[in-house]
C-alpha atoms as a PDB file:
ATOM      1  CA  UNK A   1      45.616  52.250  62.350  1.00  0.00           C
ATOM      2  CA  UNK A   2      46.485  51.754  58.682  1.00  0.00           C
ATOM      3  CA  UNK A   3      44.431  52.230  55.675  1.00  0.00           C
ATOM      4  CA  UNK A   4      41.575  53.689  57.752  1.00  0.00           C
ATOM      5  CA  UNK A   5      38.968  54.977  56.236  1.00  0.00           C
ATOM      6  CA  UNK A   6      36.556  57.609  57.004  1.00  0.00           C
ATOM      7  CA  UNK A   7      33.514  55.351  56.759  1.00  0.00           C
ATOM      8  CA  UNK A   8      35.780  52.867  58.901  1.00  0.00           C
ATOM      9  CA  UNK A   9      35.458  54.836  61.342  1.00  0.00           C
ATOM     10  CA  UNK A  10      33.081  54.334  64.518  1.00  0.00           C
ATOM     11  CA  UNK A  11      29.679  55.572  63.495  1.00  0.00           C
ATOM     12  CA  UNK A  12      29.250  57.671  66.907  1.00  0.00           C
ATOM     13  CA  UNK A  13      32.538  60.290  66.258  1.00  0.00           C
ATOM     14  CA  UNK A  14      31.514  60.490  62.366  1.00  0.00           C
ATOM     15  CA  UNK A  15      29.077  63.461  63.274  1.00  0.00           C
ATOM     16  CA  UNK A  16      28.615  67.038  61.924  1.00  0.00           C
ATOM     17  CA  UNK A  17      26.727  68.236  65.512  1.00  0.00           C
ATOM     18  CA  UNK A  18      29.214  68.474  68.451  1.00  0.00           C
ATOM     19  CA  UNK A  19      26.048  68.476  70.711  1.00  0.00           C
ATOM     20  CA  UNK A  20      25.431  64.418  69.248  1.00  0.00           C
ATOM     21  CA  UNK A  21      24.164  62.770  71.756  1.00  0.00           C
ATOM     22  CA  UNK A  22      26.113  59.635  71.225  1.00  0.00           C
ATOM     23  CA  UNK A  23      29.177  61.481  70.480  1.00  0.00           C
ATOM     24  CA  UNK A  24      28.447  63.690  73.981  1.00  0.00           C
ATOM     25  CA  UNK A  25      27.743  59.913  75.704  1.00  0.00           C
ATOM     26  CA  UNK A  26      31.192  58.211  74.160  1.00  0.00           C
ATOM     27  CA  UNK A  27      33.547  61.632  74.968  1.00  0.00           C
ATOM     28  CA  UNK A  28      32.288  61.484  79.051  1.00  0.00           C
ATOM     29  CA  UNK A  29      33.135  57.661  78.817  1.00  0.00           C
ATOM     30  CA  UNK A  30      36.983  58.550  77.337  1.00  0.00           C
ATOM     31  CA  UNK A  31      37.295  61.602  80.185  1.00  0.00           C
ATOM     32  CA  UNK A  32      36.449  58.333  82.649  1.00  0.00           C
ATOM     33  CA  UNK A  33      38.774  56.199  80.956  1.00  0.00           C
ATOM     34  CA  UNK A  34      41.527  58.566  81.575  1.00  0.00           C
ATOM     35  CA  UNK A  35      40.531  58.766  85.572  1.00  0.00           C
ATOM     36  CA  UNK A  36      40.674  54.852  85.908  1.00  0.00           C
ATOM     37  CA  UNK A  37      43.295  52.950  87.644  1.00  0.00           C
ATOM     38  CA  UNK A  38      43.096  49.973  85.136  1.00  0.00           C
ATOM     39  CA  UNK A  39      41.464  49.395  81.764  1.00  0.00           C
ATOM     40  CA  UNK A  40      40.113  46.078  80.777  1.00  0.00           C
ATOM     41  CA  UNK A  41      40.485  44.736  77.044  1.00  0.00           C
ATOM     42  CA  UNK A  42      38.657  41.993  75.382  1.00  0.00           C
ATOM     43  CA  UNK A  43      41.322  41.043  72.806  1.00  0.00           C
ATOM     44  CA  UNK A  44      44.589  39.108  72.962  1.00  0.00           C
ATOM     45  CA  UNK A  45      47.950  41.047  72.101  1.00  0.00           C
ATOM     46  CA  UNK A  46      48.517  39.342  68.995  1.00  0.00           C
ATOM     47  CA  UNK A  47      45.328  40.580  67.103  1.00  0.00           C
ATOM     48  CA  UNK A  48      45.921  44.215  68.010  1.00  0.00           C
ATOM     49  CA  UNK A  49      49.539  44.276  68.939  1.00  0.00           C
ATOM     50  CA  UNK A  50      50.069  47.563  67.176  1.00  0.00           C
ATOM     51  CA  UNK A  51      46.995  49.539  68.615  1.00  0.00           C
ATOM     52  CA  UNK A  52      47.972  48.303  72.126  1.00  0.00           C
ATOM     53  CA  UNK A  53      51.453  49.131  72.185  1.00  0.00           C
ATOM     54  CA  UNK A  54      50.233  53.273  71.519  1.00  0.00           C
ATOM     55  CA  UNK A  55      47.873  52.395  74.347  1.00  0.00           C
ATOM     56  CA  UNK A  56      50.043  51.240  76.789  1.00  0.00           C
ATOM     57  CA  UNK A  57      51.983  54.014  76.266  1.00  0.00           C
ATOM     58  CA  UNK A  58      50.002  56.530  77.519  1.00  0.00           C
ATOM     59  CA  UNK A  59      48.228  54.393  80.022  1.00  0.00           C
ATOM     60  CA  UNK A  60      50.222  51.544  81.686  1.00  0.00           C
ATOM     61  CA  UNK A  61      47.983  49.713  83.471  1.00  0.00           C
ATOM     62  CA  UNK A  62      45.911  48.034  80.562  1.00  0.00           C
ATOM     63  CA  UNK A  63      44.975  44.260  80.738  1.00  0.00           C
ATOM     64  CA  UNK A  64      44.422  42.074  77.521  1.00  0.00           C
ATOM     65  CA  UNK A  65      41.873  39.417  78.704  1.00  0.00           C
ATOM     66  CA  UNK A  66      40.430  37.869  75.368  1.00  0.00           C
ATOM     67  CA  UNK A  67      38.713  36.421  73.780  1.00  0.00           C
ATOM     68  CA  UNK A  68      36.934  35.537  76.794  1.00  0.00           C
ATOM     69  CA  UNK A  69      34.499  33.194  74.995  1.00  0.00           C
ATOM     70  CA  UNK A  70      37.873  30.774  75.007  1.00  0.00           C
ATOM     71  CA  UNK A  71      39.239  31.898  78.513  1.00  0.00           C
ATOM     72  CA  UNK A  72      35.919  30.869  80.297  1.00  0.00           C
ATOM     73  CA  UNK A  73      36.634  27.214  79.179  1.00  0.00           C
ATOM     74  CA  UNK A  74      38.754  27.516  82.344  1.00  0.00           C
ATOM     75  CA  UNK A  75      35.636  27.671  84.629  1.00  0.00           C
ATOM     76  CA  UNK A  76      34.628  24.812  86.625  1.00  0.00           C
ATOM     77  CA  UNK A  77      31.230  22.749  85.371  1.00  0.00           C
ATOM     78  CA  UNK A  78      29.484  24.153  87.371  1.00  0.00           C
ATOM     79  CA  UNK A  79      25.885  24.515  86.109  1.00  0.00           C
ATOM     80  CA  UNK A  80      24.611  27.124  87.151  1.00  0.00           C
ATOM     81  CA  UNK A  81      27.945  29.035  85.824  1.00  0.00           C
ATOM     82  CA  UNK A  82      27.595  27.665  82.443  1.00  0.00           C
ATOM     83  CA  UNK A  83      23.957  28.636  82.649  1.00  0.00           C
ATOM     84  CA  UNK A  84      24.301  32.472  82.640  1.00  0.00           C
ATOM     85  CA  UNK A  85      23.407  33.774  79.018  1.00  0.00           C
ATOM     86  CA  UNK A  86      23.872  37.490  78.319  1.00  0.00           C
ATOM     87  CA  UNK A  87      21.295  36.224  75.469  1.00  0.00           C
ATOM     88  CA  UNK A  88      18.358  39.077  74.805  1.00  0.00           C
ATOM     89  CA  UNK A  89      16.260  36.551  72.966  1.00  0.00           C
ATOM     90  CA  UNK A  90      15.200  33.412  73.660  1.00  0.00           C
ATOM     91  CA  UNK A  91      17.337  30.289  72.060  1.00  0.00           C
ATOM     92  CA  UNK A  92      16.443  27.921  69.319  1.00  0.00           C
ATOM     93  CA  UNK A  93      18.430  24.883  70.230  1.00  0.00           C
ATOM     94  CA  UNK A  94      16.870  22.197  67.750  1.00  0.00           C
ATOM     95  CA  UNK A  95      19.175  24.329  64.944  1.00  0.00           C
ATOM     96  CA  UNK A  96      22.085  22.408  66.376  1.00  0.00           C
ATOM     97  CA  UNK A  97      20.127  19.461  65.590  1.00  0.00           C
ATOM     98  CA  UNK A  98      19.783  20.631  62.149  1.00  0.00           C
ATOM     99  CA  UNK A  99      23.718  21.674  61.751  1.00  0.00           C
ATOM    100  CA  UNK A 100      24.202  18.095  62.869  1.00  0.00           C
ATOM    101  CA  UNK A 101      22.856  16.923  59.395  1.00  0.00           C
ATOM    102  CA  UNK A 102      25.083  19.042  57.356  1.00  0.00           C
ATOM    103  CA  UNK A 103      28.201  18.561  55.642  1.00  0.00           C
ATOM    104  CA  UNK A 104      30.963  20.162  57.228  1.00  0.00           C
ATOM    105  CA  UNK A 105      31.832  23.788  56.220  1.00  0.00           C
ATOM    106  CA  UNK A 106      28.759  24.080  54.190  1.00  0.00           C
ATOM    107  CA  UNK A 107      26.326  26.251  56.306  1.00  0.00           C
ATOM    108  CA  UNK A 108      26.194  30.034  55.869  1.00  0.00           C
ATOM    109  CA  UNK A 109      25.373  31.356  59.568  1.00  0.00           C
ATOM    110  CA  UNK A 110      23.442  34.492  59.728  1.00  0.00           C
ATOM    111  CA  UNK A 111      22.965  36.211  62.467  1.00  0.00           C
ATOM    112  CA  UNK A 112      22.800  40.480  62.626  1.00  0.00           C
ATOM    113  CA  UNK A 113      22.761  40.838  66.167  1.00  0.00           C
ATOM    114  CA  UNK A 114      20.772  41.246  69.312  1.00  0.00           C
ATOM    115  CA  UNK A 115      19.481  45.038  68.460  1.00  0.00           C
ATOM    116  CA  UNK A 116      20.269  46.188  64.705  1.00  0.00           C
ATOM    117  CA  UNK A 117      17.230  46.731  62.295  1.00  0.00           C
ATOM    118  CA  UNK A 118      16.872  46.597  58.400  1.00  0.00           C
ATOM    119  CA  UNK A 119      14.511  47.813  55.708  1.00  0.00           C
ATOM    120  CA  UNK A 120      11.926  45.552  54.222  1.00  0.00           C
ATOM    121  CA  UNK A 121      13.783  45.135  51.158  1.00  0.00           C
ATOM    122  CA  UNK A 122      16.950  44.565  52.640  1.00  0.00           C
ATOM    123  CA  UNK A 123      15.633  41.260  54.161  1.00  0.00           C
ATOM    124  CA  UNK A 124      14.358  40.495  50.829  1.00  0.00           C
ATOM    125  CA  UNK A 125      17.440  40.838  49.519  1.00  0.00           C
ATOM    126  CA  UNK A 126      19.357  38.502  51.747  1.00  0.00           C
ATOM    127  CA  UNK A 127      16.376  36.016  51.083  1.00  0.00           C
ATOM    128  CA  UNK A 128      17.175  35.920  47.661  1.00  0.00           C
ATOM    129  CA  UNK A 129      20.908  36.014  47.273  1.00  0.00           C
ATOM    130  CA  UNK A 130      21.085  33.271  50.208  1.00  0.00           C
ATOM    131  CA  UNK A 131      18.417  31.357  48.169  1.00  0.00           C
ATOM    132  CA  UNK A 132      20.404  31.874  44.987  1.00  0.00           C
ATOM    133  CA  UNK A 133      23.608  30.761  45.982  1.00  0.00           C
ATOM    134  CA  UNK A 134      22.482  27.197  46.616  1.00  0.00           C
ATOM    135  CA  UNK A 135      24.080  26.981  49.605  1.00  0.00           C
ATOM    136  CA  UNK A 136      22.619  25.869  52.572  1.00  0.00           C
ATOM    137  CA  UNK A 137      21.854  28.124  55.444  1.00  0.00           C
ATOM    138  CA  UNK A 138      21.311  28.975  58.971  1.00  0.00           C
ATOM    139  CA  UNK A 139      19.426  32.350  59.296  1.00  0.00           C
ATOM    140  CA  UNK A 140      18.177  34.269  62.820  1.00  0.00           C
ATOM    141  CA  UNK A 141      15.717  36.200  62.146  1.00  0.00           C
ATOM    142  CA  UNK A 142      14.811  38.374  65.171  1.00  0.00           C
ATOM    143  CA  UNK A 143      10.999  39.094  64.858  1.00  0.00           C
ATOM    144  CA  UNK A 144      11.950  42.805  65.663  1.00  0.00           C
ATOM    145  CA  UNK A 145      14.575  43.344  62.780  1.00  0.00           C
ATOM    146  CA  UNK A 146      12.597  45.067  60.223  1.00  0.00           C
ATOM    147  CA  UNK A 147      12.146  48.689  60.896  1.00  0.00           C
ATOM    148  CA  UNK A 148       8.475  49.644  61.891  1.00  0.00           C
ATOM    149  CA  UNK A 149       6.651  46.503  60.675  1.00  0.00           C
ATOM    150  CA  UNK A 150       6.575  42.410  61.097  1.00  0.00           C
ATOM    151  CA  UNK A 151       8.729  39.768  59.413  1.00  0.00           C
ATOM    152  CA  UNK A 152       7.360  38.756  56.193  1.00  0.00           C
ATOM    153  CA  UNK A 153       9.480  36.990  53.755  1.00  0.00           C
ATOM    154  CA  UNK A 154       7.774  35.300  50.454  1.00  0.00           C
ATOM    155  CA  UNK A 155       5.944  32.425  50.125  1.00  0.00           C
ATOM    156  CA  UNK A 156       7.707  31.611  46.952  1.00  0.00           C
ATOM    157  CA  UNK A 157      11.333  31.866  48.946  1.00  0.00           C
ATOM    158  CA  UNK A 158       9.922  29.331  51.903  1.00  0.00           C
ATOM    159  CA  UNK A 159       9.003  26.838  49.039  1.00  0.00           C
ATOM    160  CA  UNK A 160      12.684  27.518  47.176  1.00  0.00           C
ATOM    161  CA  UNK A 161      14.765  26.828  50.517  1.00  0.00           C
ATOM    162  CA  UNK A 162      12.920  23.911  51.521  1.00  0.00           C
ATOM    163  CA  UNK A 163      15.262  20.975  53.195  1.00  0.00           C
ATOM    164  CA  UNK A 164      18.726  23.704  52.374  1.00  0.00           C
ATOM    165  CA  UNK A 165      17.235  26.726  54.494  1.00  0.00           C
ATOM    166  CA  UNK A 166      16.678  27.131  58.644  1.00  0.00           C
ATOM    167  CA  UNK A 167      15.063  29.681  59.925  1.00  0.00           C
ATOM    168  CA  UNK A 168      14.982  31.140  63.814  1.00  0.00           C
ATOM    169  CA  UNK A 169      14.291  33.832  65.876  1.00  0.00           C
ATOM    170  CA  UNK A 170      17.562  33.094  67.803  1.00  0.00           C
ATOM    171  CA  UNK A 171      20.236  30.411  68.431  1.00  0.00           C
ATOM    172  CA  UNK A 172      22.952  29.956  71.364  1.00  0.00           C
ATOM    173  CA  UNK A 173      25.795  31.369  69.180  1.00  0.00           C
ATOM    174  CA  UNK A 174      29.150  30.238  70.287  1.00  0.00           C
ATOM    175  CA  UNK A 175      27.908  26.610  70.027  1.00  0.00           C
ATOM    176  CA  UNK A 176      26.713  27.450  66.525  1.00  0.00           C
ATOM    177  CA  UNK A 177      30.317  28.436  65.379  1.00  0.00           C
ATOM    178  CA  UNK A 178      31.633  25.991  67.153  1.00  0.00           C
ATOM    179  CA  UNK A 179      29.876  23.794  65.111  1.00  0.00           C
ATOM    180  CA  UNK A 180      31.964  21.870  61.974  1.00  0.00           C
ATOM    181  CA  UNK A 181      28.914  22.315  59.320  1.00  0.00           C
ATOM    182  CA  UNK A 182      29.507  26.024  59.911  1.00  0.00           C
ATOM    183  CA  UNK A 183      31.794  27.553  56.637  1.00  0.00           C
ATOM    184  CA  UNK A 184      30.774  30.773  56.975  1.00  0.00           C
ATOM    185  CA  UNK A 185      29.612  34.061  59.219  1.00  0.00           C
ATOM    186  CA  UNK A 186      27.094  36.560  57.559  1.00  0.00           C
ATOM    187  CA  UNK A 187      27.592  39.058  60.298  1.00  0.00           C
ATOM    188  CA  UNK A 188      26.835  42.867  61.242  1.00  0.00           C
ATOM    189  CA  UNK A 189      30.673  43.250  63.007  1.00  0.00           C
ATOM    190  CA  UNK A 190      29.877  44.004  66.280  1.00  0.00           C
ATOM    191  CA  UNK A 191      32.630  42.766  68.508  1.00  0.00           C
ATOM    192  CA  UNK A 192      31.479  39.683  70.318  1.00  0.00           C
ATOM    193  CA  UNK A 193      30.411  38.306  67.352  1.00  0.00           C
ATOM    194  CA  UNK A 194      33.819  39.143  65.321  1.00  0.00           C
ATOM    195  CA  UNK A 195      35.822  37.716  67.962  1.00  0.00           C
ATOM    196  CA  UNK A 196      33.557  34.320  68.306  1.00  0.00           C
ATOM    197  CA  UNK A 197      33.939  33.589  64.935  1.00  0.00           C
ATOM    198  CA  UNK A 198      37.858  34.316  65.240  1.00  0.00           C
ATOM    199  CA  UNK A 199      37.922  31.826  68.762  1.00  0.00           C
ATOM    200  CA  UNK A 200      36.074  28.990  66.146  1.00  0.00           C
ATOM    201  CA  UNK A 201      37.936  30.111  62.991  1.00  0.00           C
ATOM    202  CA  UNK A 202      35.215  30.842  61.147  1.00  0.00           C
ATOM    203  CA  UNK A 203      35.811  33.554  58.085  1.00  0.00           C
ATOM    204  CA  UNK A 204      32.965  36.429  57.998  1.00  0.00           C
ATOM    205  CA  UNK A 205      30.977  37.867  55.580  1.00  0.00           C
ATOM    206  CA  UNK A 206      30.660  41.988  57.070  1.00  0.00           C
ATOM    207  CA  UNK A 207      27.397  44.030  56.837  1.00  0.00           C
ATOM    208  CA  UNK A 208      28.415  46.908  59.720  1.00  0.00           C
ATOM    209  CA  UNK A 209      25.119  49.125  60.460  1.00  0.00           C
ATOM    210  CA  UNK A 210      26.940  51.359  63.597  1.00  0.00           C
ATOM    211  CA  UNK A 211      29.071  51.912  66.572  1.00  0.00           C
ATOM    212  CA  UNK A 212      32.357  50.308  66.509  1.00  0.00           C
ATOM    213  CA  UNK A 213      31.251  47.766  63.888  1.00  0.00           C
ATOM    214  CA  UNK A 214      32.544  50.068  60.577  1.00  0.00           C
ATOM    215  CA  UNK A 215      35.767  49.408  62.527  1.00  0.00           C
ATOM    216  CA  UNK A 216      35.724  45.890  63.465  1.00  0.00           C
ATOM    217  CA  UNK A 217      34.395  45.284  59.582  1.00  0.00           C
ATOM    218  CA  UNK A 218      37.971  47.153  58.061  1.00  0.00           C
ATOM    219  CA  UNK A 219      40.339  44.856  60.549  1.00  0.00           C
ATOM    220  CA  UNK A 220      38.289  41.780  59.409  1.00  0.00           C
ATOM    221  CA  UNK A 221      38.725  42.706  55.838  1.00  0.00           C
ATOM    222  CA  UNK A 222      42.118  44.292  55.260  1.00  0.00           C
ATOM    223  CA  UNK A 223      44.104  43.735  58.588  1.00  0.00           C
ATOM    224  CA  UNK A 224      43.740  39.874  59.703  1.00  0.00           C
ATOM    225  CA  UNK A 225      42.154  38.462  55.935  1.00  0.00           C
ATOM    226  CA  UNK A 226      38.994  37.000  57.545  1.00  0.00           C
ATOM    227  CA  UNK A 227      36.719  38.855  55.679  1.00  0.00           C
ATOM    228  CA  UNK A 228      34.680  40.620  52.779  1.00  0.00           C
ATOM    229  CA  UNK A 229      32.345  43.414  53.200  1.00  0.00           C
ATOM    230  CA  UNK A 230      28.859  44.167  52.219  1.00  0.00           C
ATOM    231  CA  UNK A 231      27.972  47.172  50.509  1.00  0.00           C
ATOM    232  CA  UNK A 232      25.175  49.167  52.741  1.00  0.00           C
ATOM    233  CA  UNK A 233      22.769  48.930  50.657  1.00  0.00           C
ATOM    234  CA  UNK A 234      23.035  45.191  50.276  1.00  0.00           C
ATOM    235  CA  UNK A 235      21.539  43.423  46.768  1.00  0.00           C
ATOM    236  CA  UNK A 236      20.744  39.809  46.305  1.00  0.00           C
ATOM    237  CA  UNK A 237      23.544  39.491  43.315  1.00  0.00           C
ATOM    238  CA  UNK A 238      26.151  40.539  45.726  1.00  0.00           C
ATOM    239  CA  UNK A 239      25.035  38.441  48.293  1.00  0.00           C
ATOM    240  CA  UNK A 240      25.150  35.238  46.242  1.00  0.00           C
ATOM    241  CA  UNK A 241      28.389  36.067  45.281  1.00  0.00           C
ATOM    242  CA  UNK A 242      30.401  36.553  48.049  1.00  0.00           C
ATOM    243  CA  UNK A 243      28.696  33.244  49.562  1.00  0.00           C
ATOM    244  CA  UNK A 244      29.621  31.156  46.502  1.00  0.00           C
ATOM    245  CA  UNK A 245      33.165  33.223  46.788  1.00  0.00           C
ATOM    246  CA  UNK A 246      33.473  32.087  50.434  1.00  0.00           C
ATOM    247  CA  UNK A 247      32.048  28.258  50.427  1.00  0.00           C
ATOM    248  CA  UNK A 248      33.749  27.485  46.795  1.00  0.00           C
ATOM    249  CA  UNK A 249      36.344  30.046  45.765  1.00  0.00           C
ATOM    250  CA  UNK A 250      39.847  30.580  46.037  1.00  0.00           C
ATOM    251  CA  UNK A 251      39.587  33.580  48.411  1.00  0.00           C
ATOM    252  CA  UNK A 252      37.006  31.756  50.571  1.00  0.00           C
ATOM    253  CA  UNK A 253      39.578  29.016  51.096  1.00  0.00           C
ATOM    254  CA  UNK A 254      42.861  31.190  52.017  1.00  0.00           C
ATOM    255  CA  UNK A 255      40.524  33.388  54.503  1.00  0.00           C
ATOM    256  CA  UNK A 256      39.377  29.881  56.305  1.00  0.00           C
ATOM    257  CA  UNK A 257      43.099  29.003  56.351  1.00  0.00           C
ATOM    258  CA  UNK A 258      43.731  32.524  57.487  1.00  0.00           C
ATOM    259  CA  UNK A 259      40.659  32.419  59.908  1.00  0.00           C
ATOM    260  CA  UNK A 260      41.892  28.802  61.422  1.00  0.00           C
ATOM    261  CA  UNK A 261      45.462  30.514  62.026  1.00  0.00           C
ATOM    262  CA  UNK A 262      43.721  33.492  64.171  1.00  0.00           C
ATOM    263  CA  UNK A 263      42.069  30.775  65.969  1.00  0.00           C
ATOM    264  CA  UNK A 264      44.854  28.871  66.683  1.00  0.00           C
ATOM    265  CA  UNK A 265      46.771  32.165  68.692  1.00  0.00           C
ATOM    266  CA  UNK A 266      43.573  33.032  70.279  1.00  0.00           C
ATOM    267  CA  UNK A 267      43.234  29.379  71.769  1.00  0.00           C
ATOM    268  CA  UNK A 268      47.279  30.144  72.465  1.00  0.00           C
ATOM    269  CA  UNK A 269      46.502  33.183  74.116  1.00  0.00           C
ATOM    270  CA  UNK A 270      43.827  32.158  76.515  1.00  0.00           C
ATOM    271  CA  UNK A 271      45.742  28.571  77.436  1.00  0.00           C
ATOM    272  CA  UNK A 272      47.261  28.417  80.927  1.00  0.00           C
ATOM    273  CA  UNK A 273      50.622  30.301  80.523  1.00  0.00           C
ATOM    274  CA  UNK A 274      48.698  32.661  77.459  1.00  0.00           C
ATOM    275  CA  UNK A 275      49.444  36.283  77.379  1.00  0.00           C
ATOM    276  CA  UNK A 276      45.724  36.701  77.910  1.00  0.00           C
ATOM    277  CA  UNK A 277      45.346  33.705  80.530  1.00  0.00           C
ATOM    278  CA  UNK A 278      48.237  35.720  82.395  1.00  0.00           C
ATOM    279  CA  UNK A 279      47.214  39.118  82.433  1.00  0.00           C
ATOM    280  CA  UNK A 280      43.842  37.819  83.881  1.00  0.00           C
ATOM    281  CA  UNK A 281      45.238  36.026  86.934  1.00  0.00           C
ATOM    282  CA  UNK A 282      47.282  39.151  87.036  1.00  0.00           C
ATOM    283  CA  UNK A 283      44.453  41.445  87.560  1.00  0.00           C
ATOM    284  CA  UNK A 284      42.899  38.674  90.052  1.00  0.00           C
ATOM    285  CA  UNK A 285      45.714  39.403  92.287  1.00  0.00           C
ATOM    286  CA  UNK A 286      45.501  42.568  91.981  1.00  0.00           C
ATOM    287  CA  UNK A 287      41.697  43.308  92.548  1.00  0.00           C
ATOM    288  CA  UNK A 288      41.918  41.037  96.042  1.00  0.00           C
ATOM    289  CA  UNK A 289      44.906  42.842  97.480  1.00  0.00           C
END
């Protein structure tokens, strides 16, 4: 990969102890990886062409099957298919309802994930810079995702949002970015959610807290021009600025153009005939024989 940093990096190899036990955990997975017959990828060849050419190098039998938030628009209607959810939280579907009311493009969508956790003062931070940047907003707010104690967030910020600000616990995501109010992803990187927003062409604002997401948050950023990153230890100034940057600025609008582009090769990828729709049907075949 190019330009790499160290802190790009997945969190789980950057370790001092060789006994780690996440590092231990992700080197028995890559000893099983190398005993498999086939390896599956989420991704379409276009958006990693380079890493997946030194893959399929060394191992041959590799199948490109993303993003599959656009290939399962091939399923039947069946309900009960639709249904299934690999949702952790329960889903606040009256925001859609909100989004509805919006201007299109104009909604910051927040959203840090199904299991990552924050200081006090980094919500409060995010309170304020989403407040301050006048924009209006989307936020899920997991009751869990401040370290060690409840949600709290100021009185005096509930007043300031009022009628620009929305509030959950969760949402049903891919509808939310499918949405046209949506201008913007506040996002911690972690895969699913980068590659939603690229199957809706939404751009992304990147605050990575582990795993792969350090990665995901440098491709965003400096390999497709989707993005702009978060410092870790986030302030409210910063915050407002990169939203106002995004929704208004010059940079926001070639990274939606950019974004939009991405989209349109992921939709490519995934339509009958698609590199990605192919290599699926491919490994159909070849599960049943």
């Amino acid at each position: 990969m190019k330009n790499i940093r160290l802190k790009d990096m997945p969190s789980f190899i950057r370790v001092t102890d060789a006994n780690d036990i996440m590092f231990d955990f992700m080197g028995s997975e890559a000893q099983n990886c190398l005993k498999s017959s086939t390896t599956i990828f989420n991704t379409f060849d276009e958006l990693e062409h380079e890493v997946l050419e030194e893959i399929s190098a060394m191992f041959p039998h590799i199948y490109t099957i993303g993003p599959l938030a656009l290939l399962g628009r091939h399923v039947s209607e069946n309900k009960s298919i639709k249904s299934i959810s690999s949702s952790l939280w329960k889903e606040d579907a009256k925001c859609l309802e909100w989004l509805d009311k919006q201007k299109p493009n104009s909604v910051v969508y927040v959203n840090y994930g199904s299991i990552t956790m924050m200081t006090n003062q980094h919500l409060k931070e995010f309170a304020w810079g989403l407040a301050n940047s006048r924009h209006h907003f989307l936020w899920i707010v997991r009751p869990d995702v401040v370290k060690g104690d409840s949600v709290t967030l100021p009185q005096e910020f509930l007043e300031e949002i009022k009628g620009r600000g929305y509030i959950a616990s969760w949402c049903p995501q891919d509808q939310v970015l499918a949405h046209p109010s949506i201008g913007v992803f506040l996002t911690h990187s972690g895969w699913n959610s980068t590659l939603e927003s690229i199957a809706e062409g939404v751009p992304v604002i990147c605050w990575p807290f582990f795993s792969e997401q350090q990665t995901n948050c440098h491709l965003a950023c400096t390999e497709w021009g989707i993005g702009m990153e978060v410092n870790d230890d986030v302030k409210c100034d910063e915050i407002e600025t990169l939203v106002k940057e995004m929704l208004e600025g010059e940079k926001g609008m070639k990274m939606k153009q950019k974004a939009k582009e991405w989209k349109k090769k992921a939709v490519a990828a995934t339509d009958i005939g698609g590199t990605s729709y192919n290599n699926f049907d491919r490994l159909i075949k070849e599960a049943v024989q």
